[in-house]
N, C-alpha and C. Protein backbone atom coordinates (compact mmCIF):
# COMPACT_ATOMS: atom_id res chain seq x y z
N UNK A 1 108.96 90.27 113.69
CA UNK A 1 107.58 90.70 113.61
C UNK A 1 107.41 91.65 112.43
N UNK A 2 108.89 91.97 111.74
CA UNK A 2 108.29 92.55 110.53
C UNK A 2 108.69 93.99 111.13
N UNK A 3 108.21 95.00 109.78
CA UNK A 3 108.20 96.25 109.63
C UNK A 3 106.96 97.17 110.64
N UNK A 4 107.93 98.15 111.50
CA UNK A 4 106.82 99.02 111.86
C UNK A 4 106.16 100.31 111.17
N UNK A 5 105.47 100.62 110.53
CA UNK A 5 105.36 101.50 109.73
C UNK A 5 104.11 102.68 110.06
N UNK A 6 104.72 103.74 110.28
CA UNK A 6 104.13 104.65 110.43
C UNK A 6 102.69 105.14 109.43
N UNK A 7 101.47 105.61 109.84
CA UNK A 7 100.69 106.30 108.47
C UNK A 7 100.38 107.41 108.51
N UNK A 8 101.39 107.86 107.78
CA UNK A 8 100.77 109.86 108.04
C UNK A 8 100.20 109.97 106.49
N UNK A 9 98.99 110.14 106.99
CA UNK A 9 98.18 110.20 105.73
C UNK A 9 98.64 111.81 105.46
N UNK A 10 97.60 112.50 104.57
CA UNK A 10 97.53 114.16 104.96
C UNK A 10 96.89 113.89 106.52
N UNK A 11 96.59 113.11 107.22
CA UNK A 11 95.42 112.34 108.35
C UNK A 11 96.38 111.18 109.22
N UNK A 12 95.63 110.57 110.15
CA UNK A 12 96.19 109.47 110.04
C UNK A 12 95.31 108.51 111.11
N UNK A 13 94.00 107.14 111.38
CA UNK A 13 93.13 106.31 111.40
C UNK A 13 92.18 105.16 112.75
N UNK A 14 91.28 104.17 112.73
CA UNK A 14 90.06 103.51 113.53
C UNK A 14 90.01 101.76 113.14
N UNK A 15 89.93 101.07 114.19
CA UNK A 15 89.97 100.04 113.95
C UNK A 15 88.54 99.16 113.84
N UNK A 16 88.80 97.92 113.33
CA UNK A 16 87.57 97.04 113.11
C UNK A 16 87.75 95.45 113.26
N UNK A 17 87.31 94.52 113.86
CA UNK A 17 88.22 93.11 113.63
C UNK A 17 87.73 92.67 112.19
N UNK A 18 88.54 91.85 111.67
CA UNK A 18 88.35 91.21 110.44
C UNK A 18 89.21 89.91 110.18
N UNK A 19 88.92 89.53 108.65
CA UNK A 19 89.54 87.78 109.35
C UNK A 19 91.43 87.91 108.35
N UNK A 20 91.72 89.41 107.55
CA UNK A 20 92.83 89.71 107.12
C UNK A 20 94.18 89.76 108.34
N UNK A 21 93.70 90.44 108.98
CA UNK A 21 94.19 91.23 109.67
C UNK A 21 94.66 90.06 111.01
N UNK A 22 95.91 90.21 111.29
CA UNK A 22 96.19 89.13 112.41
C UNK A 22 95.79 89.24 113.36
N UNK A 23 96.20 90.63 114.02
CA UNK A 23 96.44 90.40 115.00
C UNK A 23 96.58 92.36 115.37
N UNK A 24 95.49 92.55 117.00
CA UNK A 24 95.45 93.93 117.13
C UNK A 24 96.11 94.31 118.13
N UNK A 25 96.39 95.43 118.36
CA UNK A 25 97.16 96.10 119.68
C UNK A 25 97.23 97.39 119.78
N UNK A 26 98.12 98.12 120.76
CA UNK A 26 98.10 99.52 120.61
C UNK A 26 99.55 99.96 120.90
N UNK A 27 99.53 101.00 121.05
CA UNK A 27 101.00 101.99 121.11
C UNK A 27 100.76 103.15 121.93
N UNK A 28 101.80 103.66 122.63
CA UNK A 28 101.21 104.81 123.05
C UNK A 28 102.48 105.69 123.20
N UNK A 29 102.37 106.74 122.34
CA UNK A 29 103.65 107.72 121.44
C UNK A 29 103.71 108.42 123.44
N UNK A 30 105.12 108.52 123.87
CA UNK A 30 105.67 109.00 124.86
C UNK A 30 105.69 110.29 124.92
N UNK A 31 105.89 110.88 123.48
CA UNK A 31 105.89 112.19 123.73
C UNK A 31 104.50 113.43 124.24
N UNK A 32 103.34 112.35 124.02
CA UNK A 32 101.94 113.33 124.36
C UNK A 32 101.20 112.05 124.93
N UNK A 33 101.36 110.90 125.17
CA UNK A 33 100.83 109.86 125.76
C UNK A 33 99.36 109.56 125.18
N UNK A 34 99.39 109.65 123.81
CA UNK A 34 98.37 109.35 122.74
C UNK A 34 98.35 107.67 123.23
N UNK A 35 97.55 106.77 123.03
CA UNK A 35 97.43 105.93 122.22
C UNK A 35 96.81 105.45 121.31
N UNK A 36 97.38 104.91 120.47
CA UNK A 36 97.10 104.71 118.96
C UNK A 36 96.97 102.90 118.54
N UNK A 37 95.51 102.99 117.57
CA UNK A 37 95.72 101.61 117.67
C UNK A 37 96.63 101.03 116.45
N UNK A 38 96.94 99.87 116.47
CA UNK A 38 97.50 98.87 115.34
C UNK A 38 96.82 97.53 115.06
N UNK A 39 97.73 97.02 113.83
CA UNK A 39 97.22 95.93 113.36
C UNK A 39 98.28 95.62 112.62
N UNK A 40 98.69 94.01 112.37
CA UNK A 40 99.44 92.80 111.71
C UNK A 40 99.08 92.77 110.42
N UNK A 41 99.28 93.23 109.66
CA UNK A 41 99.27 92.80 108.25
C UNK A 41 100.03 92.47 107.31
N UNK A 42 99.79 90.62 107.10
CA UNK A 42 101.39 90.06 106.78
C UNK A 42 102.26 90.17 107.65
N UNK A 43 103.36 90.35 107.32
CA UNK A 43 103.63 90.43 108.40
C UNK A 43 104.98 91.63 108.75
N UNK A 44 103.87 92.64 108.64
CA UNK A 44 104.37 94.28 108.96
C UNK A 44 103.39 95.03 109.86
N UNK A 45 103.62 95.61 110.92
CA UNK A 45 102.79 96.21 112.21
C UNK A 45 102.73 97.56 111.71
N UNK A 46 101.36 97.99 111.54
CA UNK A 46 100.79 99.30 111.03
C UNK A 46 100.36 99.94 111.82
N UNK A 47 100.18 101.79 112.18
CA UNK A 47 99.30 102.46 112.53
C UNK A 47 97.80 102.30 112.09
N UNK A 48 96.79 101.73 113.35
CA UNK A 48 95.39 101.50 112.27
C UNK A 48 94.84 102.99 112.66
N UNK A 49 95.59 104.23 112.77
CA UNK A 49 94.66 105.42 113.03
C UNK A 49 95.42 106.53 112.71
N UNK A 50 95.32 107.48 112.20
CA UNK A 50 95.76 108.81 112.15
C UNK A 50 96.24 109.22 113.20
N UNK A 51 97.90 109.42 112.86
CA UNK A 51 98.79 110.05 113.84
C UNK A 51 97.99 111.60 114.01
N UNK A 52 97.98 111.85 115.41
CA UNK A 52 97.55 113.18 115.87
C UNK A 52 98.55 113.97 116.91
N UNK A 53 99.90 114.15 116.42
CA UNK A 53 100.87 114.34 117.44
C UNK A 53 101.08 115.53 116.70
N UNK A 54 100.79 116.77 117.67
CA UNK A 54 101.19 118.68 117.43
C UNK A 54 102.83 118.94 117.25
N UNK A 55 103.11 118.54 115.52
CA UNK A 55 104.56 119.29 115.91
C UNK A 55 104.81 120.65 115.76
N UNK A 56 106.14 121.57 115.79
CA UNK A 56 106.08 122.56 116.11
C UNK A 56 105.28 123.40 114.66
N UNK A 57 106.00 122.53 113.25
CA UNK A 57 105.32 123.50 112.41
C UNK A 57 104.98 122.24 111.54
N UNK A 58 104.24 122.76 110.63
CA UNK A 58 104.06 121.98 109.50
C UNK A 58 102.94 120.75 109.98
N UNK A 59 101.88 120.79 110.66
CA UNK A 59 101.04 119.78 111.23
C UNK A 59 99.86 121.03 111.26
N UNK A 60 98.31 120.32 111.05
CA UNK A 60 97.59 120.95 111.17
C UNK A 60 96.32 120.46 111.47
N UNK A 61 94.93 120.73 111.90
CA UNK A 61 94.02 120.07 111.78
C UNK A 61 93.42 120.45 110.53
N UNK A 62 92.24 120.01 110.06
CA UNK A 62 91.58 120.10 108.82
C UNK A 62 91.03 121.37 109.23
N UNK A 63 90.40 122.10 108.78
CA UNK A 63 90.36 123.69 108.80
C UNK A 63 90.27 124.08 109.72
N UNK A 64 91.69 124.32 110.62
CA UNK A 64 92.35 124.47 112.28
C UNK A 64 91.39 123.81 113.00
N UNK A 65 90.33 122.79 112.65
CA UNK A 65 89.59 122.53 113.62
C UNK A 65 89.74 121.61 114.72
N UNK A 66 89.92 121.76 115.50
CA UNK A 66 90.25 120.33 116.77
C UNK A 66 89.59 119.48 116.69
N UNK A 67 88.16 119.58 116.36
CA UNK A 67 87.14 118.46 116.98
C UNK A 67 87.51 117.19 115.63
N UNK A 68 87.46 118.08 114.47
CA UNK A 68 87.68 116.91 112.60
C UNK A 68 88.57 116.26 113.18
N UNK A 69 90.13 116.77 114.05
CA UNK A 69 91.37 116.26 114.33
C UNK A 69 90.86 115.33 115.17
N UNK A 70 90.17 115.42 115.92
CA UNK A 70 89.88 114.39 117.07
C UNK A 70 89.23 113.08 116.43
N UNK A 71 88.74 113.19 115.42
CA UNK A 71 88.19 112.02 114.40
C UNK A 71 89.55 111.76 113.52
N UNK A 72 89.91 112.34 112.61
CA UNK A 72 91.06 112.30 111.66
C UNK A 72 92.19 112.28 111.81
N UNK A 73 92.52 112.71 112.75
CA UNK A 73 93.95 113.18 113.01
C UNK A 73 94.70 114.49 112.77
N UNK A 74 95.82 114.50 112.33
CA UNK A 74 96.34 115.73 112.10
C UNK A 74 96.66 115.63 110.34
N UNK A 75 96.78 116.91 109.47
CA UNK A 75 97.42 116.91 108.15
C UNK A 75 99.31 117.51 108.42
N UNK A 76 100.03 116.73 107.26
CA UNK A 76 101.13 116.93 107.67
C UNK A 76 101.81 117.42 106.40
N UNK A 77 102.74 118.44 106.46
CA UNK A 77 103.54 118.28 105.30
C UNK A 77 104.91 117.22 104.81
N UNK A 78 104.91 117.28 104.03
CA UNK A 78 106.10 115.74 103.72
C UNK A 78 107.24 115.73 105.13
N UNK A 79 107.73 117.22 104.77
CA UNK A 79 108.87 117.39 105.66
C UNK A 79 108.66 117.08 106.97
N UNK A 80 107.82 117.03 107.21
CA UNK A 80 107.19 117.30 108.71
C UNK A 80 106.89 115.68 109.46
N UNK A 81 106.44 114.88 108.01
CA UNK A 81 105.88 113.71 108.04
C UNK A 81 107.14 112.85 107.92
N UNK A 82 108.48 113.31 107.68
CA UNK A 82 109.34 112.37 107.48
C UNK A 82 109.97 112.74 109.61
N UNK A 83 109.98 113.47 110.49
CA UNK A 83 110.52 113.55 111.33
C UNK A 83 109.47 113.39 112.23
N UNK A 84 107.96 113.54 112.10
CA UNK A 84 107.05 113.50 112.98
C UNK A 84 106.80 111.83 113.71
N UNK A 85 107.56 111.44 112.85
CA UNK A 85 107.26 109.32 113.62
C UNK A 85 107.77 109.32 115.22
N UNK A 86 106.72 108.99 115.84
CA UNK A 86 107.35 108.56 116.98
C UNK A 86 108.62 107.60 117.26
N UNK A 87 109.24 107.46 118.37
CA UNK A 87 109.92 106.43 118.15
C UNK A 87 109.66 104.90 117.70
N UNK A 88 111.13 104.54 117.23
CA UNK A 88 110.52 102.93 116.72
C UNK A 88 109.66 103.02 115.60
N UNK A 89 109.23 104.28 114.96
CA UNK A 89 108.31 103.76 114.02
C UNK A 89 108.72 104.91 112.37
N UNK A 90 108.72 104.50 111.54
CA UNK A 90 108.95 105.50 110.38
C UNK A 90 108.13 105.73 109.46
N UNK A 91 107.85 106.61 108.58
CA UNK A 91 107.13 106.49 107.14
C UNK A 91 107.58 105.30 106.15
N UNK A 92 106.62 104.23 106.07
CA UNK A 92 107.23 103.25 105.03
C UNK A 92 107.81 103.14 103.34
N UNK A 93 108.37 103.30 103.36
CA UNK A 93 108.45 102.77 102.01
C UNK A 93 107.71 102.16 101.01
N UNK A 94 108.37 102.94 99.70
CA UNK A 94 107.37 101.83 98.91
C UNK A 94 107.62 100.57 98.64
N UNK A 95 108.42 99.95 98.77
CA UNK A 95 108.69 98.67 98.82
C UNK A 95 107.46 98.71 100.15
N UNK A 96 107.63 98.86 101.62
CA UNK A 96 106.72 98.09 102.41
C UNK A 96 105.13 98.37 102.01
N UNK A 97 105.04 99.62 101.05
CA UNK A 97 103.65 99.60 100.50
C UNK A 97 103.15 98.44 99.59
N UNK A 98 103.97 97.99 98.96
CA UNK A 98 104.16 97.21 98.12
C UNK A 98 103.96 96.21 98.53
N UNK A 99 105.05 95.38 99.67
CA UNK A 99 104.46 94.83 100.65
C UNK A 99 102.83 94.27 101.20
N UNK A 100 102.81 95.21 101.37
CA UNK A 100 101.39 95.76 101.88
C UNK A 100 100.20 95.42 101.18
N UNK A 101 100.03 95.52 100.14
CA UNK A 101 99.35 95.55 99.11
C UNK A 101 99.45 94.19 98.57
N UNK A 102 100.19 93.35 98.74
CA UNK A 102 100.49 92.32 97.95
C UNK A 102 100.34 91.11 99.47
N UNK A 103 100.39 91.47 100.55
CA UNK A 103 99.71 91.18 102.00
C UNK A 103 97.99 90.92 101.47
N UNK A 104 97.30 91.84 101.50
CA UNK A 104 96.06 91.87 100.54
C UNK A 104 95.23 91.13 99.26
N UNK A 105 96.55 90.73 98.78
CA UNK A 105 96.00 90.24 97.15
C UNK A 105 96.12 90.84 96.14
N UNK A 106 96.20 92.70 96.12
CA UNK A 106 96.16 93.02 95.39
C UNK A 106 95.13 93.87 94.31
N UNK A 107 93.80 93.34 94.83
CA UNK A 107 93.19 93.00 94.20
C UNK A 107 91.55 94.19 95.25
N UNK A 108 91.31 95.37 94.35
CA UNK A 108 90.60 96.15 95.45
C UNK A 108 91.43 96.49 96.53
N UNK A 109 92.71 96.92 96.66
CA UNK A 109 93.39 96.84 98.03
C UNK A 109 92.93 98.17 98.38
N UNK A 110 92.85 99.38 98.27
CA UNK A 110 91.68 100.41 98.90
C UNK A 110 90.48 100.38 99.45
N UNK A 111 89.82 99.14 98.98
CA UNK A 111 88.56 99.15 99.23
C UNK A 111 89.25 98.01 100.79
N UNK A 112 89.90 97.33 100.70
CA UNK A 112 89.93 96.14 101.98
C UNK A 112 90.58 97.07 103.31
N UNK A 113 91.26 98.49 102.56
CA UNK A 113 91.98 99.14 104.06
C UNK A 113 90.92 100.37 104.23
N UNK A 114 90.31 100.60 103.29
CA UNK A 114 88.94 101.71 104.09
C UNK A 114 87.78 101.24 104.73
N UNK A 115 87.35 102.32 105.70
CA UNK A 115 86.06 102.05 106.94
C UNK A 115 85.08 101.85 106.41
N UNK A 116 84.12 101.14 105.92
CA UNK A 116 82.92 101.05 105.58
C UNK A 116 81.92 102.04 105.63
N UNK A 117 80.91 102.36 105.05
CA UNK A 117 80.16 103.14 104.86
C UNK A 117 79.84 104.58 104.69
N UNK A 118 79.14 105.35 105.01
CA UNK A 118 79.11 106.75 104.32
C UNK A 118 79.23 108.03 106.03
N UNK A 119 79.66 107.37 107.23
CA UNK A 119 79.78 108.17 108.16
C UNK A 119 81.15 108.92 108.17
N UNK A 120 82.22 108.33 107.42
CA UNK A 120 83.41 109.40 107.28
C UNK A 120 83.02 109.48 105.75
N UNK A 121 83.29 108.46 105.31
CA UNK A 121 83.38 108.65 103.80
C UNK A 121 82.43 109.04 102.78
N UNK A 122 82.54 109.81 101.89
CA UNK A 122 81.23 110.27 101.46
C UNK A 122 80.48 109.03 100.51
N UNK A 123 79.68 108.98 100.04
CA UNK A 123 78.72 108.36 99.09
C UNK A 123 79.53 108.54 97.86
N UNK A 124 79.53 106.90 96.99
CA UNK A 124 78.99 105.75 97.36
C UNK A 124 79.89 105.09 97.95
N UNK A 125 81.23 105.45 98.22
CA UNK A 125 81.86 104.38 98.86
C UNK A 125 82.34 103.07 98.90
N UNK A 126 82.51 102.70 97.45
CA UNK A 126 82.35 101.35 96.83
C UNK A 126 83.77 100.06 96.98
N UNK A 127 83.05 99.21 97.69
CA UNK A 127 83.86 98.26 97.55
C UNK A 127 84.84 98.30 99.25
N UNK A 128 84.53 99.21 99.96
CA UNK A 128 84.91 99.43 101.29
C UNK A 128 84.31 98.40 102.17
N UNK A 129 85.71 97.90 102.62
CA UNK A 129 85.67 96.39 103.90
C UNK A 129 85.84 96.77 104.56
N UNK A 130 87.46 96.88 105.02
CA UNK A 130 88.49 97.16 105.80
C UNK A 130 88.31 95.80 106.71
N UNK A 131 88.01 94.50 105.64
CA UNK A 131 88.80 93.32 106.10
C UNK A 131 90.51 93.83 106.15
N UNK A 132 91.23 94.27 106.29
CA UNK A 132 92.79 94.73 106.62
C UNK A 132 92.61 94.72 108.07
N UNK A 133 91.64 95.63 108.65
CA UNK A 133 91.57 96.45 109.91
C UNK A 133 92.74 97.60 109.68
N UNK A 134 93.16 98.04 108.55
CA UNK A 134 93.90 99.24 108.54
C UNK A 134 93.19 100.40 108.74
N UNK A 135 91.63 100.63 108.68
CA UNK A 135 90.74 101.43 108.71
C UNK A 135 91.24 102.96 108.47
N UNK A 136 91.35 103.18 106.68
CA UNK A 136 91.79 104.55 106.03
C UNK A 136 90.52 105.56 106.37
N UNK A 137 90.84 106.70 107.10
CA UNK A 137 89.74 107.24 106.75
C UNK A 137 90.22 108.70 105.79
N UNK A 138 89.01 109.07 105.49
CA UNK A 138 89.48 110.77 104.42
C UNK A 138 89.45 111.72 104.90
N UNK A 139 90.68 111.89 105.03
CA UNK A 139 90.76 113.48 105.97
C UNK A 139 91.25 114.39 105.40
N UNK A 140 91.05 113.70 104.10
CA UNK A 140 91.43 115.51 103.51
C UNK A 140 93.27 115.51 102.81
N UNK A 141 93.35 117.24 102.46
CA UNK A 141 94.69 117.20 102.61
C UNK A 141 94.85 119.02 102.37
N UNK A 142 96.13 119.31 102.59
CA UNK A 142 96.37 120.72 103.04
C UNK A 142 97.52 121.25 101.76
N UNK A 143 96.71 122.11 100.86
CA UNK A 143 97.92 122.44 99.63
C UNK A 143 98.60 122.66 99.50
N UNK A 144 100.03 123.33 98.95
CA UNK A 144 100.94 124.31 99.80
C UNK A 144 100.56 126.24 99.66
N UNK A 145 99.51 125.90 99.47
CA UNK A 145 99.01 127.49 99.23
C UNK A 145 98.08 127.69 100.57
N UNK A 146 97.86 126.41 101.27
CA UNK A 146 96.95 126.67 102.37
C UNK A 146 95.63 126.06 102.85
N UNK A 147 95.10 125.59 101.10
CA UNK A 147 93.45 125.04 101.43
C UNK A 147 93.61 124.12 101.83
N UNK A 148 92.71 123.86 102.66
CA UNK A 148 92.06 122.16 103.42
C UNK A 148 91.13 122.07 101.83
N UNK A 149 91.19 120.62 101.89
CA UNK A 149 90.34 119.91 100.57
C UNK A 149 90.23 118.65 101.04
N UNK A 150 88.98 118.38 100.21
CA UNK A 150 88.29 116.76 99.73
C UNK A 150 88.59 115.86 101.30
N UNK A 151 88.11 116.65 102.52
CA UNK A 151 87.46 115.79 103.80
C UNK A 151 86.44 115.47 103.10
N UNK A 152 86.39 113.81 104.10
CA UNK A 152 85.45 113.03 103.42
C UNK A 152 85.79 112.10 101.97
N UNK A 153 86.37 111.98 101.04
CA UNK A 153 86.05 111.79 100.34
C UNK A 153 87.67 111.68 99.84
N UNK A 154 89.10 112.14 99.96
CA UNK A 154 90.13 111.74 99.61
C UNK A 154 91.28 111.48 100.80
N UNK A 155 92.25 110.35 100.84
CA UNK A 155 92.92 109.89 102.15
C UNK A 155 94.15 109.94 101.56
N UNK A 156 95.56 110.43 101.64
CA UNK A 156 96.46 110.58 101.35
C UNK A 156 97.67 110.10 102.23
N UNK A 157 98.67 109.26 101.21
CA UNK A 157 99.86 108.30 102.09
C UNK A 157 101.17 109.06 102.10
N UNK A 158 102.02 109.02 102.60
CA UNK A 158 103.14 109.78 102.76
C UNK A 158 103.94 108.07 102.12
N UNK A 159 105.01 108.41 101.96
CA UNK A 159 106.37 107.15 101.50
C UNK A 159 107.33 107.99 101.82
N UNK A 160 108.37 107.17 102.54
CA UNK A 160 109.70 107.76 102.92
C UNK A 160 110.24 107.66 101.39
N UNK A 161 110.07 107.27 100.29
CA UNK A 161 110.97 107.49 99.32
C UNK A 161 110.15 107.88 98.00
């Protein structure tokens, strides 16, 4: 069935059906009994939502807020993002990004894995399908000096390498 691949954005994502995307399902991380949805693409099994699992350090909401987290997920630092995968599942690689992307066409592949329109994402939003059903949303990201930045409007990928 392919690669399971974790998405810790600085965030991590919402689903949609589409005619890319195989095939949907869910997960549900043992350690806080989240569940989280997925999706088949090509043929590698993705997080379609922002991991929101509290680890001890280095995880945060977008400006400590719970409720953004409850839409977005959590922001993570690398370190944090390489041990925070539930089981069975890891930060992908760039090869499986690569993958990934080439699953797609290639061709606009940002615009086919982001949510449509201007309710997360800010204006104009161009070229957003999320024929993938990977549904990216922008949650921002956390500096190492501290600021929350660019909710709304920038979505950030972690790579195990």
């Amino acid at each position: 069935m392919g690669y399971k691949s974790l998405l810790l954005l600085s965030s991590v994502l919402i689903v949609v059906m589409n005619s890319i995307a195989q095939e949907f399902g869910t997960f549900t991380d043992t350690r806080d009994g989240r569940t989280y949805k997925t999706v088949i693409i090509g043929n590698q099994t993705w997080m379609a939502e922002n991991l929101n699992y509290k680890a001890e350090t280095g995880s945060w909401f977008y400006n400590n807020d719970s409720s953004i987290g409850a839409i977005y997920g959590r922001l993570y630092d690398w370190e944090t993002a390489l041990k925070v995968c539930p089981t069975g599942w890891h930060l992908p690689s760039d090869i499986e990004w690569t993958e990934l992307a080439d699953s797609l066409g290639n061709s606009k592949v940002g615009g086919k894995m982001k949510v449509p329109g201007t309710l997360y994402w800010k204006a104009p939003n161009t070229d957003a399908t999320n024929v993938s059903g990977f549904s990216a949303l922008p949650g921002g990201y956390r500096n190492t000096i501290g600021q929350f930045l660019y909710l709304g409007s920038f979505a950030m990928f972690y790579s195990s390498l």
